[in-house]
PDB file of N, CA and C in Angstrom:
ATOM      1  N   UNK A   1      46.532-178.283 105.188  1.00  0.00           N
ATOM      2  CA  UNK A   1      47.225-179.143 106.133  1.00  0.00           C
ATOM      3  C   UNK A   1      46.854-178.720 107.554  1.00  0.00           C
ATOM      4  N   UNK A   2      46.873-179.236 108.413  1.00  0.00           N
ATOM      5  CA  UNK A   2      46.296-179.636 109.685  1.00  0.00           C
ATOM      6  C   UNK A   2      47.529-178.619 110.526  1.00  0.00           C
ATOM      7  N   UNK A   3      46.820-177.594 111.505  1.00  0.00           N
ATOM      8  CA  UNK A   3      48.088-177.012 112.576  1.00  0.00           C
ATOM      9  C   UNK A   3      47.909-177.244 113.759  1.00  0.00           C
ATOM     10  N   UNK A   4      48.707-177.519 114.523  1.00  0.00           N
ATOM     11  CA  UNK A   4      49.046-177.656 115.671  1.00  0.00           C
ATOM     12  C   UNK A   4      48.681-176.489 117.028  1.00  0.00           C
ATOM     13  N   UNK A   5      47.243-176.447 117.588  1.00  0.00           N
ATOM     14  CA  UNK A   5      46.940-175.207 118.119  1.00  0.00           C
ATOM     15  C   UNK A   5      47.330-175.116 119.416  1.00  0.00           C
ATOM     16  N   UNK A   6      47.596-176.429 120.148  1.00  0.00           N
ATOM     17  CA  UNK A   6      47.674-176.221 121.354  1.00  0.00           C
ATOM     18  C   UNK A   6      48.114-177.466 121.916  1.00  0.00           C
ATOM     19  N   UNK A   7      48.276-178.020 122.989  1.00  0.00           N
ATOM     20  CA  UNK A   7      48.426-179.381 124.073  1.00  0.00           C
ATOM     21  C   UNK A   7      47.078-179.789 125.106  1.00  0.00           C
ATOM     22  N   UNK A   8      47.248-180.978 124.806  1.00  0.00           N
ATOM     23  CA  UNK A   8      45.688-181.431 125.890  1.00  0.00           C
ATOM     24  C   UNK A   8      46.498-181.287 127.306  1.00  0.00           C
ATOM     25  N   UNK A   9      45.735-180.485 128.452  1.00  0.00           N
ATOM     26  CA  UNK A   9      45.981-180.215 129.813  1.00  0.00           C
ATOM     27  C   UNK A   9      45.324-180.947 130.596  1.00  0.00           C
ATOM     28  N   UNK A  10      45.622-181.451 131.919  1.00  0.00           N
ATOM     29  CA  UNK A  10      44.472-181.696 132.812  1.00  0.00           C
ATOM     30  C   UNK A  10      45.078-181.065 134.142  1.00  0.00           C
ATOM     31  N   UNK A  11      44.282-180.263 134.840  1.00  0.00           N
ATOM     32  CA  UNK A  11      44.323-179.856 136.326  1.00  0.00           C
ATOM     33  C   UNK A  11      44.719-181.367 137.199  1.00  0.00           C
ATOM     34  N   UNK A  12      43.614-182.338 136.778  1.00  0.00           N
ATOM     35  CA  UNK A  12      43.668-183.194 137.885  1.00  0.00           C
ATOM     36  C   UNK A  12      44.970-184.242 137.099  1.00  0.00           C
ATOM     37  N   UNK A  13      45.154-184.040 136.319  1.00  0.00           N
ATOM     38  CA  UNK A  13      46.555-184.945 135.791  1.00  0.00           C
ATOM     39  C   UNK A  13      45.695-186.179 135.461  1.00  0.00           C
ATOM     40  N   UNK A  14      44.448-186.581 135.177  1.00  0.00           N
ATOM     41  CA  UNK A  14      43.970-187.680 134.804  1.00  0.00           C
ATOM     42  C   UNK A  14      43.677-186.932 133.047  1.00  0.00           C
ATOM     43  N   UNK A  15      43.842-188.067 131.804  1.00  0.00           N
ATOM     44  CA  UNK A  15      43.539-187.421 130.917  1.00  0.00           C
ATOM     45  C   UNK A  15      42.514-188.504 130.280  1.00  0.00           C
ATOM     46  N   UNK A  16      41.167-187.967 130.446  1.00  0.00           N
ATOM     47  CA  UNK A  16      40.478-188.685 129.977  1.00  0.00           C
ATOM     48  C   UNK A  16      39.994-188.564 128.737  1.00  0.00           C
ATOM     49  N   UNK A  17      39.107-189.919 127.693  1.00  0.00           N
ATOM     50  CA  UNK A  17      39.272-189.986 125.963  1.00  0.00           C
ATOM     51  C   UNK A  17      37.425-188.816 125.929  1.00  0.00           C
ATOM     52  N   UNK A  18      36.740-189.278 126.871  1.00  0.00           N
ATOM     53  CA  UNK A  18      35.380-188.271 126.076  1.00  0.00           C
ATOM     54  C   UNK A  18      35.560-186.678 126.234  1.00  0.00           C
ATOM     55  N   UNK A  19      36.295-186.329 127.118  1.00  0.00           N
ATOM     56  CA  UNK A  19      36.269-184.565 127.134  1.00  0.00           C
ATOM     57  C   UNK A  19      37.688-184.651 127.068  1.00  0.00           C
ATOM     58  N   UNK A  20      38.599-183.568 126.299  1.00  0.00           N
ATOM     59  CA  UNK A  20      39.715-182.701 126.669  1.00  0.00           C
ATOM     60  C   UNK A  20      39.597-181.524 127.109  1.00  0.00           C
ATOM     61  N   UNK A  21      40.719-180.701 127.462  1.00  0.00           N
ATOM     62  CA  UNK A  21      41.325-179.583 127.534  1.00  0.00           C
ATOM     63  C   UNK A  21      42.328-179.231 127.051  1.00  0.00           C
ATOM     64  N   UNK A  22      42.249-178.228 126.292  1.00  0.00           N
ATOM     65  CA  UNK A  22      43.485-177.880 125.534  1.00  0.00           C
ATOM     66  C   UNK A  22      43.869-176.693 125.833  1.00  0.00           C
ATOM     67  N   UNK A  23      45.369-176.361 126.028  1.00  0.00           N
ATOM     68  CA  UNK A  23      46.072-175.291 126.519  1.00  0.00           C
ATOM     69  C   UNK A  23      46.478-174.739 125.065  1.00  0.00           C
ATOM     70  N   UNK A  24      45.831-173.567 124.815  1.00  0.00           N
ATOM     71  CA  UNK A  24      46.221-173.137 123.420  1.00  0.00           C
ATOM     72  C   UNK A  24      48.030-172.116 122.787  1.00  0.00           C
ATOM     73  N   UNK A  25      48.264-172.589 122.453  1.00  0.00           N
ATOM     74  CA  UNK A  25      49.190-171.724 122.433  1.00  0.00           C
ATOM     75  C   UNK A  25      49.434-170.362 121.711  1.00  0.00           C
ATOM     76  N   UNK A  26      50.003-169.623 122.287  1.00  0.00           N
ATOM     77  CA  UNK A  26      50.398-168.103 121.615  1.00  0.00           C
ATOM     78  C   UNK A  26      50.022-168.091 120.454  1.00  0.00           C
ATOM     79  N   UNK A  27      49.430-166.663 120.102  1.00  0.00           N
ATOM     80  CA  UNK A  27      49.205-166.388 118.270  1.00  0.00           C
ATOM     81  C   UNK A  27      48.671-167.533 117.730  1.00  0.00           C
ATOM     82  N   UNK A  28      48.385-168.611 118.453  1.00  0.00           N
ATOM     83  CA  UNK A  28      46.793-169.594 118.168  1.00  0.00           C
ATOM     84  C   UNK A  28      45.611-169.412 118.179  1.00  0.00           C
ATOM     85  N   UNK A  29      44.671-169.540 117.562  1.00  0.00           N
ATOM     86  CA  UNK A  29      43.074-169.281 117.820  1.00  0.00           C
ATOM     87  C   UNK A  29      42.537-170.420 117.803  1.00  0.00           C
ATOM     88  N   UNK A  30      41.131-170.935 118.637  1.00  0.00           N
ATOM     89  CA  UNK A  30      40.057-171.190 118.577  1.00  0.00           C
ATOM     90  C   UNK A  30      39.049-171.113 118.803  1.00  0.00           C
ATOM     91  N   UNK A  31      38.053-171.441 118.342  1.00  0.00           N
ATOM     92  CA  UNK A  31      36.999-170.928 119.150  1.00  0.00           C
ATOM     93  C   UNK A  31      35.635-171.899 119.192  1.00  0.00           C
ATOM     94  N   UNK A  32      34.889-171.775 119.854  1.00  0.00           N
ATOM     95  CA  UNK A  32      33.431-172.761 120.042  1.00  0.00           C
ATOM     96  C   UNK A  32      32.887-173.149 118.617  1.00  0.00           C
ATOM     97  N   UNK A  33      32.890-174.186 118.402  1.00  0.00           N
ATOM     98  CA  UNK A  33      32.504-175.470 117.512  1.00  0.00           C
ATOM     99  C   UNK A  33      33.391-175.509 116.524  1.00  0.00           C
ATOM    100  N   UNK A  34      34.502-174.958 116.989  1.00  0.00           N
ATOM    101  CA  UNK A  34      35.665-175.900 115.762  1.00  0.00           C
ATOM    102  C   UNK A  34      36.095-176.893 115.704  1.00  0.00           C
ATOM    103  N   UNK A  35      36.703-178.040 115.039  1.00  0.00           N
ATOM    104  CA  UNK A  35      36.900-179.393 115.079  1.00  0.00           C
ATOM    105  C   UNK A  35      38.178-179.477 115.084  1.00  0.00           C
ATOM    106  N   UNK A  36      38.887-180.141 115.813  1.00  0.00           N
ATOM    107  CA  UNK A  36      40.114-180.580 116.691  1.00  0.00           C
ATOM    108  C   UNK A  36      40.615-181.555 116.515  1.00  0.00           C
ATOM    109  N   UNK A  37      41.302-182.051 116.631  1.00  0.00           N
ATOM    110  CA  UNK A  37      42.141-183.440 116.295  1.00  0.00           C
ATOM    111  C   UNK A  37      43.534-183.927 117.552  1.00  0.00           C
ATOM    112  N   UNK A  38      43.232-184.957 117.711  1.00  0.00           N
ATOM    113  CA  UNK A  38      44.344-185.811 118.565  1.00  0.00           C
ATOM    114  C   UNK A  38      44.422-186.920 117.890  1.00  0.00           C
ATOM    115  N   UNK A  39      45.723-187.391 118.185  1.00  0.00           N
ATOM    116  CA  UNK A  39      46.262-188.715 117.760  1.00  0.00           C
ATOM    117  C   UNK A  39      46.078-189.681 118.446  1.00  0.00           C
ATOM    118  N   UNK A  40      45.421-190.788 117.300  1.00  0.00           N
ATOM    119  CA  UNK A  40      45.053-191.826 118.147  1.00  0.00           C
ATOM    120  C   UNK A  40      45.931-192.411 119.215  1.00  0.00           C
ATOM    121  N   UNK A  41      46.311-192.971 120.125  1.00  0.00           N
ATOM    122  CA  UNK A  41      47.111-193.274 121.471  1.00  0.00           C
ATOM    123  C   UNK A  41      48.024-194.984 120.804  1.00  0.00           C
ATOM    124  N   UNK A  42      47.200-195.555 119.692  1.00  0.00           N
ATOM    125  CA  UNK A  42      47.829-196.404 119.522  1.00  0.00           C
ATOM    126  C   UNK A  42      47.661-196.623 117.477  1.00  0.00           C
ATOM    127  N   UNK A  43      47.126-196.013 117.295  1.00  0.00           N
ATOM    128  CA  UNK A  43      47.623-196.306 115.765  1.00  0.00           C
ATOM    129  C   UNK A  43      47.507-194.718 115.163  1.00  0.00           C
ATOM    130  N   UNK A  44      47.934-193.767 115.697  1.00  0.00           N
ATOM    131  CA  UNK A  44      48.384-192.466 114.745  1.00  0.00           C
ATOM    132  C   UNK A  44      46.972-191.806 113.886  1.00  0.00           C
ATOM    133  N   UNK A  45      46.064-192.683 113.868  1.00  0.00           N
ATOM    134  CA  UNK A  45      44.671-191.935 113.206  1.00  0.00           C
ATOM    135  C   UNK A  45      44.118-190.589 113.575  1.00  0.00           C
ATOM    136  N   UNK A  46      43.633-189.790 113.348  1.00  0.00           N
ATOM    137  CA  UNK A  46      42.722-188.311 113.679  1.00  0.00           C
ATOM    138  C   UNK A  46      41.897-189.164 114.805  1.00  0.00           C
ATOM    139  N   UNK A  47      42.096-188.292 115.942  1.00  0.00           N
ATOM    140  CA  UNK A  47      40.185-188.515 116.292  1.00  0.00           C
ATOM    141  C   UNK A  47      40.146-186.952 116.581  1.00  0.00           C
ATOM    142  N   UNK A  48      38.604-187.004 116.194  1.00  0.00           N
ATOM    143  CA  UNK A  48      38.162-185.815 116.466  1.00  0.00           C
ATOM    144  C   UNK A  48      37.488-185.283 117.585  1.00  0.00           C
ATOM    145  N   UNK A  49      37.783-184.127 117.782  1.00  0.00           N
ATOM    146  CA  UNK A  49      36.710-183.565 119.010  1.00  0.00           C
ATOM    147  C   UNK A  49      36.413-181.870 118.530  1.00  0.00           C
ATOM    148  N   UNK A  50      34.839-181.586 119.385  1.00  0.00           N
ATOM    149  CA  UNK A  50      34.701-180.125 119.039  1.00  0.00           C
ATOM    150  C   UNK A  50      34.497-179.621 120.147  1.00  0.00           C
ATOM    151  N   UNK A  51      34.843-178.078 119.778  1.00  0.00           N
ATOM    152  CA  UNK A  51      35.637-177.475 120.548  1.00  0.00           C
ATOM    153  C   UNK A  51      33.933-176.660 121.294  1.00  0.00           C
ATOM    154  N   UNK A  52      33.475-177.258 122.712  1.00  0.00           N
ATOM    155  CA  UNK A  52      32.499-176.187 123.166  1.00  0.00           C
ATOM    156  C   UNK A  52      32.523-175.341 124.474  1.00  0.00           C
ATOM    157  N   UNK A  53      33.530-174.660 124.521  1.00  0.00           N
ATOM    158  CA  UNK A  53      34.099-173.764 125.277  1.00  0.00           C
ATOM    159  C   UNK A  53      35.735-172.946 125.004  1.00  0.00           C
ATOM    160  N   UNK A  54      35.513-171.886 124.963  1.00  0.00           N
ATOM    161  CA  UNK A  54      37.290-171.081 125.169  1.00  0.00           C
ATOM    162  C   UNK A  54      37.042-170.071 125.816  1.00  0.00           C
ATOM    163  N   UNK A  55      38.466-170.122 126.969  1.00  0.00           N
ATOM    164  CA  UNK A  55      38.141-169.232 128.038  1.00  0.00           C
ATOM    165  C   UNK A  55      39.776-168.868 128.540  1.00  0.00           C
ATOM    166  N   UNK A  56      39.631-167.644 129.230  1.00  0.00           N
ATOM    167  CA  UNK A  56      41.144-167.633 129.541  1.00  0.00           C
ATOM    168  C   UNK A  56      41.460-167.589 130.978  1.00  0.00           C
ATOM    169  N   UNK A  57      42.370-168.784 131.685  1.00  0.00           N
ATOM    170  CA  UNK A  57      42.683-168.986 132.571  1.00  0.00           C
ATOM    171  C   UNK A  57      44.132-168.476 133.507  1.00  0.00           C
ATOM    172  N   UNK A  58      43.773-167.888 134.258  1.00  0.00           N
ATOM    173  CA  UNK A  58      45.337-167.223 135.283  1.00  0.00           C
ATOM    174  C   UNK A  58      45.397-168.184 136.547  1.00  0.00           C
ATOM    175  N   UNK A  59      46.834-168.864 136.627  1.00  0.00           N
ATOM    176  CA  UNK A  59      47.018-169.076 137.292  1.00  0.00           C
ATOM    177  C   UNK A  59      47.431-168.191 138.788  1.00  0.00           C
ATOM    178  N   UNK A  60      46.457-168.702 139.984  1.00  0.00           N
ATOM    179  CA  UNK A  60      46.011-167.428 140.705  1.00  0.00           C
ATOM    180  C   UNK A  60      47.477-167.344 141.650  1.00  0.00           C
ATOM    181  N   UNK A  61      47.607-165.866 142.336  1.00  0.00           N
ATOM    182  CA  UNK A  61      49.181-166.342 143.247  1.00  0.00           C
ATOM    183  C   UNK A  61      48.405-166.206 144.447  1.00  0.00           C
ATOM    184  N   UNK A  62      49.100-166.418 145.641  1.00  0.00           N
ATOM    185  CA  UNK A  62      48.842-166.489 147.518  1.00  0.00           C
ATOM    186  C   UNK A  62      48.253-165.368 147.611  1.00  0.00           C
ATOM    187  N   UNK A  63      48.686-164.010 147.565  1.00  0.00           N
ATOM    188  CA  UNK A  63      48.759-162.761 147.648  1.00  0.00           C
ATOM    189  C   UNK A  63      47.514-162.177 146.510  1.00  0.00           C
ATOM    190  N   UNK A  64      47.614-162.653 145.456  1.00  0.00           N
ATOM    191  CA  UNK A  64      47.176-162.063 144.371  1.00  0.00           C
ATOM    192  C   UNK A  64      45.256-161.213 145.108  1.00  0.00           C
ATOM    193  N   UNK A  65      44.845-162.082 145.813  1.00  0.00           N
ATOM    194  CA  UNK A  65      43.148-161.332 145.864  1.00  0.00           C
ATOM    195  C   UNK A  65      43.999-160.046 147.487  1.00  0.00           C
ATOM    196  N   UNK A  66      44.908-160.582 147.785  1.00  0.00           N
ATOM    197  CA  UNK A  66      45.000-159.083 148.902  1.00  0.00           C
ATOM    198  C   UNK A  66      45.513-157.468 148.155  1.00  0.00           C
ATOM    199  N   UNK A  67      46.129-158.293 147.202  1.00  0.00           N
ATOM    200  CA  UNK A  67      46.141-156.899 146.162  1.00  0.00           C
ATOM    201  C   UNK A  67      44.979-156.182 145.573  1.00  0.00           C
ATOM    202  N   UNK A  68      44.053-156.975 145.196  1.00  0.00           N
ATOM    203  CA  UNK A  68      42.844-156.701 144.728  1.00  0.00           C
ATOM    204  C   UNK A  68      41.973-155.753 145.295  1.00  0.00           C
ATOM    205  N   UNK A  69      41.924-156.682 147.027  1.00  0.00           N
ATOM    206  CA  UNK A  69      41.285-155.729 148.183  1.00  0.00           C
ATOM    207  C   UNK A  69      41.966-154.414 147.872  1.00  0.00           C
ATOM    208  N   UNK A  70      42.987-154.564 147.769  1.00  0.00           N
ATOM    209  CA  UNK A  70      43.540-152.877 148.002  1.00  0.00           C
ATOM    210  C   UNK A  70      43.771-152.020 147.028  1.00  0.00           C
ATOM    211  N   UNK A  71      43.418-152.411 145.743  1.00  0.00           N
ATOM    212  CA  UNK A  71      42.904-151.955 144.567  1.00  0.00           C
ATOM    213  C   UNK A  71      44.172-151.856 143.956  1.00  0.00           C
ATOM    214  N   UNK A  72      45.460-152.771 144.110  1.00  0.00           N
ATOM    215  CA  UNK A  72      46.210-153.299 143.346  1.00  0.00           C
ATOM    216  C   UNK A  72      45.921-154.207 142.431  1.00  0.00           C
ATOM    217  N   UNK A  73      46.638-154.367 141.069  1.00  0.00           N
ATOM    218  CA  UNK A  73      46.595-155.020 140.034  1.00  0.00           C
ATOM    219  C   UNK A  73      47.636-155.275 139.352  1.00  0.00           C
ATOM    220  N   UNK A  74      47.773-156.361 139.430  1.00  0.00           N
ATOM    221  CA  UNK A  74      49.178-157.138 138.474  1.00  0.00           C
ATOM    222  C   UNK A  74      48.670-157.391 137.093  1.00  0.00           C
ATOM    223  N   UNK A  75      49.213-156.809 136.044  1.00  0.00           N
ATOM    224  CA  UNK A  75      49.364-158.207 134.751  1.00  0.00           C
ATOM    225  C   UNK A  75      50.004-158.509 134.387  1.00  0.00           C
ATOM    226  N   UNK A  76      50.217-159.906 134.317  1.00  0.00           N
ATOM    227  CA  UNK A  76      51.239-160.788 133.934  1.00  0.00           C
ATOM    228  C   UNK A  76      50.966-161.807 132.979  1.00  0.00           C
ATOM    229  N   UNK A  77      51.416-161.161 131.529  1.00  0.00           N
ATOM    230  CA  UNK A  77      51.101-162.141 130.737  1.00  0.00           C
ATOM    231  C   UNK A  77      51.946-163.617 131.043  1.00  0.00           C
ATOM    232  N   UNK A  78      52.861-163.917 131.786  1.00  0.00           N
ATOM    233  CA  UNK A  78      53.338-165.280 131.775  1.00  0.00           C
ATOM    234  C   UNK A  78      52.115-166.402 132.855  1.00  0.00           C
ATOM    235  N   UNK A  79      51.181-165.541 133.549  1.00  0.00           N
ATOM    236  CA  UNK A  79      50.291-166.669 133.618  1.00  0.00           C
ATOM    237  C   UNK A  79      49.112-166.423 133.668  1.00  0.00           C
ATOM    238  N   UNK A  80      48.791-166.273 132.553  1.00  0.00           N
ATOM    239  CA  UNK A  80      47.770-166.421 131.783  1.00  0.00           C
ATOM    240  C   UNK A  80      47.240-167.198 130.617  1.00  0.00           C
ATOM    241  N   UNK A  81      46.870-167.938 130.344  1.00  0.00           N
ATOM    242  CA  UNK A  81      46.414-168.915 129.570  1.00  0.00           C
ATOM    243  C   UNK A  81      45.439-168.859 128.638  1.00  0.00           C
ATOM    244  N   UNK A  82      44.693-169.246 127.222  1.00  0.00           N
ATOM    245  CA  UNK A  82      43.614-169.428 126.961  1.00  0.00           C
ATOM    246  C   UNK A  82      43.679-170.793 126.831  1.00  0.00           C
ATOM    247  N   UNK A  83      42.266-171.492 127.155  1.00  0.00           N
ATOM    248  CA  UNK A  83      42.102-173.087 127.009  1.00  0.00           C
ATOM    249  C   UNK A  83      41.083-173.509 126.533  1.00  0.00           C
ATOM    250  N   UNK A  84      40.479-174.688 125.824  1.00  0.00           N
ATOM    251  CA  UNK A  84      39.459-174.866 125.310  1.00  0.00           C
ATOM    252  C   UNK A  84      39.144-176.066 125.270  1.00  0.00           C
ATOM    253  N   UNK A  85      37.552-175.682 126.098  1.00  0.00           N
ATOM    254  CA  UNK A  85      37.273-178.001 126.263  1.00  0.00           C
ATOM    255  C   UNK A  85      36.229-177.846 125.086  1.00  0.00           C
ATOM    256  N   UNK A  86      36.654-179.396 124.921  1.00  0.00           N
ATOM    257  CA  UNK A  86      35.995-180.229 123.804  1.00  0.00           C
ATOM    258  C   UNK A  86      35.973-181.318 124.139  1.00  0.00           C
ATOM    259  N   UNK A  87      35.106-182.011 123.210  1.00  0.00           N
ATOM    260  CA  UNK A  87      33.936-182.834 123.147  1.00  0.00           C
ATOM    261  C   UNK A  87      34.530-184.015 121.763  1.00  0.00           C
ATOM    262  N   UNK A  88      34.372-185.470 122.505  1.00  0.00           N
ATOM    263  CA  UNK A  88      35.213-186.361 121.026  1.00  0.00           C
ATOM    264  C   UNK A  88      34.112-186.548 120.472  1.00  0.00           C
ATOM    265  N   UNK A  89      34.151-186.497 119.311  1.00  0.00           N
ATOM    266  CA  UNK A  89      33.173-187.339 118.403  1.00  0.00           C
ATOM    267  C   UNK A  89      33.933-188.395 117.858  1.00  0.00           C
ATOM    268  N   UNK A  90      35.169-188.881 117.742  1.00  0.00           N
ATOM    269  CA  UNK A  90      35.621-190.577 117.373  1.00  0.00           C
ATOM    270  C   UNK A  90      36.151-190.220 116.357  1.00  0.00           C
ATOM    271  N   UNK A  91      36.870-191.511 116.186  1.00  0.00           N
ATOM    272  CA  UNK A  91      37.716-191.409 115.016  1.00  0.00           C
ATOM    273  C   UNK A  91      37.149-192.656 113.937  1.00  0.00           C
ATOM    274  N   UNK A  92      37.454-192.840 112.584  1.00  0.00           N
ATOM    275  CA  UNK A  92      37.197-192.973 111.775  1.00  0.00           C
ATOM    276  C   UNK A  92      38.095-194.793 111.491  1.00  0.00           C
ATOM    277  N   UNK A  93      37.045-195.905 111.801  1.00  0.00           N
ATOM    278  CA  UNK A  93      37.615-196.745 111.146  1.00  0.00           C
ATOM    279  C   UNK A  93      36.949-197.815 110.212  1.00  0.00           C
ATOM    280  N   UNK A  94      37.818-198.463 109.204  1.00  0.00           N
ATOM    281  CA  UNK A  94      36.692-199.025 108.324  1.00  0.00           C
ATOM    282  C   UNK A  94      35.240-198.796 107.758  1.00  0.00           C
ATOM    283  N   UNK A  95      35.166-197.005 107.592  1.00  0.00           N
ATOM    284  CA  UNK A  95      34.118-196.310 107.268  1.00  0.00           C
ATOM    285  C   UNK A  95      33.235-196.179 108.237  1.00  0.00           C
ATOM    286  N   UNK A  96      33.695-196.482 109.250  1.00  0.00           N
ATOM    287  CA  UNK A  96      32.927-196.090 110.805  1.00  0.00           C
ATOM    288  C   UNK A  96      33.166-195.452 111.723  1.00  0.00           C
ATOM    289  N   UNK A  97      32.360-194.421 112.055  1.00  0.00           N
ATOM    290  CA  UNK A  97      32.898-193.331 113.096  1.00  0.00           C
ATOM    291  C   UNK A  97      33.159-194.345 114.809  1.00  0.00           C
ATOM    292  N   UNK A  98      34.006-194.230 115.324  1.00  0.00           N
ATOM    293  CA  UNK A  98      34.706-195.335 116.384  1.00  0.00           C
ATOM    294  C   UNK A  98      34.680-194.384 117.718  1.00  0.00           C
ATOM    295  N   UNK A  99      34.386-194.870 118.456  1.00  0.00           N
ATOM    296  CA  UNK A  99      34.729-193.759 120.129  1.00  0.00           C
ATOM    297  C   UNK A  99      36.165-194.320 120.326  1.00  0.00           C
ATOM    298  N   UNK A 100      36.683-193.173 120.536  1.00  0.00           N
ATOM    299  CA  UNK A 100      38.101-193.890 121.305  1.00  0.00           C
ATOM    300  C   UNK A 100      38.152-194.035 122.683  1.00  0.00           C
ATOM    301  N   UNK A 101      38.467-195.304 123.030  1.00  0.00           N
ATOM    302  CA  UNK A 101      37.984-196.002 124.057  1.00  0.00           C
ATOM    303  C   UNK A 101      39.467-196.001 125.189  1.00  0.00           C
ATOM    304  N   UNK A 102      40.521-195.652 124.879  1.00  0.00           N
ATOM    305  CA  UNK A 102      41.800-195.740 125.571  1.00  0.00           C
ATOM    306  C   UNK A 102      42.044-194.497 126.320  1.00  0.00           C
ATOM    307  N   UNK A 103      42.248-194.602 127.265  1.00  0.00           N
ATOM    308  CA  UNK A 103      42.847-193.211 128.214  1.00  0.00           C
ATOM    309  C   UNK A 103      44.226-192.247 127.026  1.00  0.00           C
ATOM    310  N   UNK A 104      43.678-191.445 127.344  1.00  0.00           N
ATOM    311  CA  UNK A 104      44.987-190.890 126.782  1.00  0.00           C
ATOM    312  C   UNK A 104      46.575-190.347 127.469  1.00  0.00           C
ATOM    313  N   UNK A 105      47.336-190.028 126.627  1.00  0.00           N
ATOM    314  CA  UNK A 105      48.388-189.970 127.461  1.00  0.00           C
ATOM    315  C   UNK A 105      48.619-188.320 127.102  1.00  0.00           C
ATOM    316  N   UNK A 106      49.514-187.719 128.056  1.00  0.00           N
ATOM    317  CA  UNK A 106      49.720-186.409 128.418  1.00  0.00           C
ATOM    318  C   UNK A 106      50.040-186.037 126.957  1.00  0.00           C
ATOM    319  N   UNK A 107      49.747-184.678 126.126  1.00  0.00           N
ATOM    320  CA  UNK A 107      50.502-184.177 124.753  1.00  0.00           C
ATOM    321  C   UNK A 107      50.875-182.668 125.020  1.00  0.00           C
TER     322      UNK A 107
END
């Protein structure tokens, strides 16, 4: 059965259908060329996408590089992230692989 690894993100708040980003969640894994799944936006089908990048992202603070200069160091696991873009390959209709063609909505 199919698990739930993460939520599609966008920086720019636009969520577009040929590339995602996915914000992975805790004690989740993925990694480069695994196959992914979102719900279709209007009939519930798989579409697929693979996964060709995972990387881990910190959200940076004001201060954070003057600490650095001074050979201070914070870690803070609350912002820190791993995320992973992928790539759709379509979803599946009437024995035909389909691009999904609809913007998607935030998950």
């Amino acid at each position: 059965m199919a698990e739930r690894v993460g939520h599609t993100f966008s920086d720019t708040g636009r969520y577009r259908p040929e590339r995602i980003t996915i914000v992975v969640e805790r004690g989740k894994e993925v990694a480069k060329g695994d196959l992914v799944y979102i719900e279709h936006p209007k009939n519930g089908s798989p579409v697929v996408y693979q996964v060709t990048r995972v990387y881990s992202c910190e959200r940076a603070r004001s201060y954070e590089e003057a600490l650095l200069r001074s050979g201070s160091v914070i870690l803070d696991d609350e912002t820190l992230s791993v995320r992973a873009d992928a790539y759709q390959w379509g979803w599946m209709n009437d024995g035909h692989l389909r691009p999904l063609r609809y913007h998607l909505p935030p998950h």
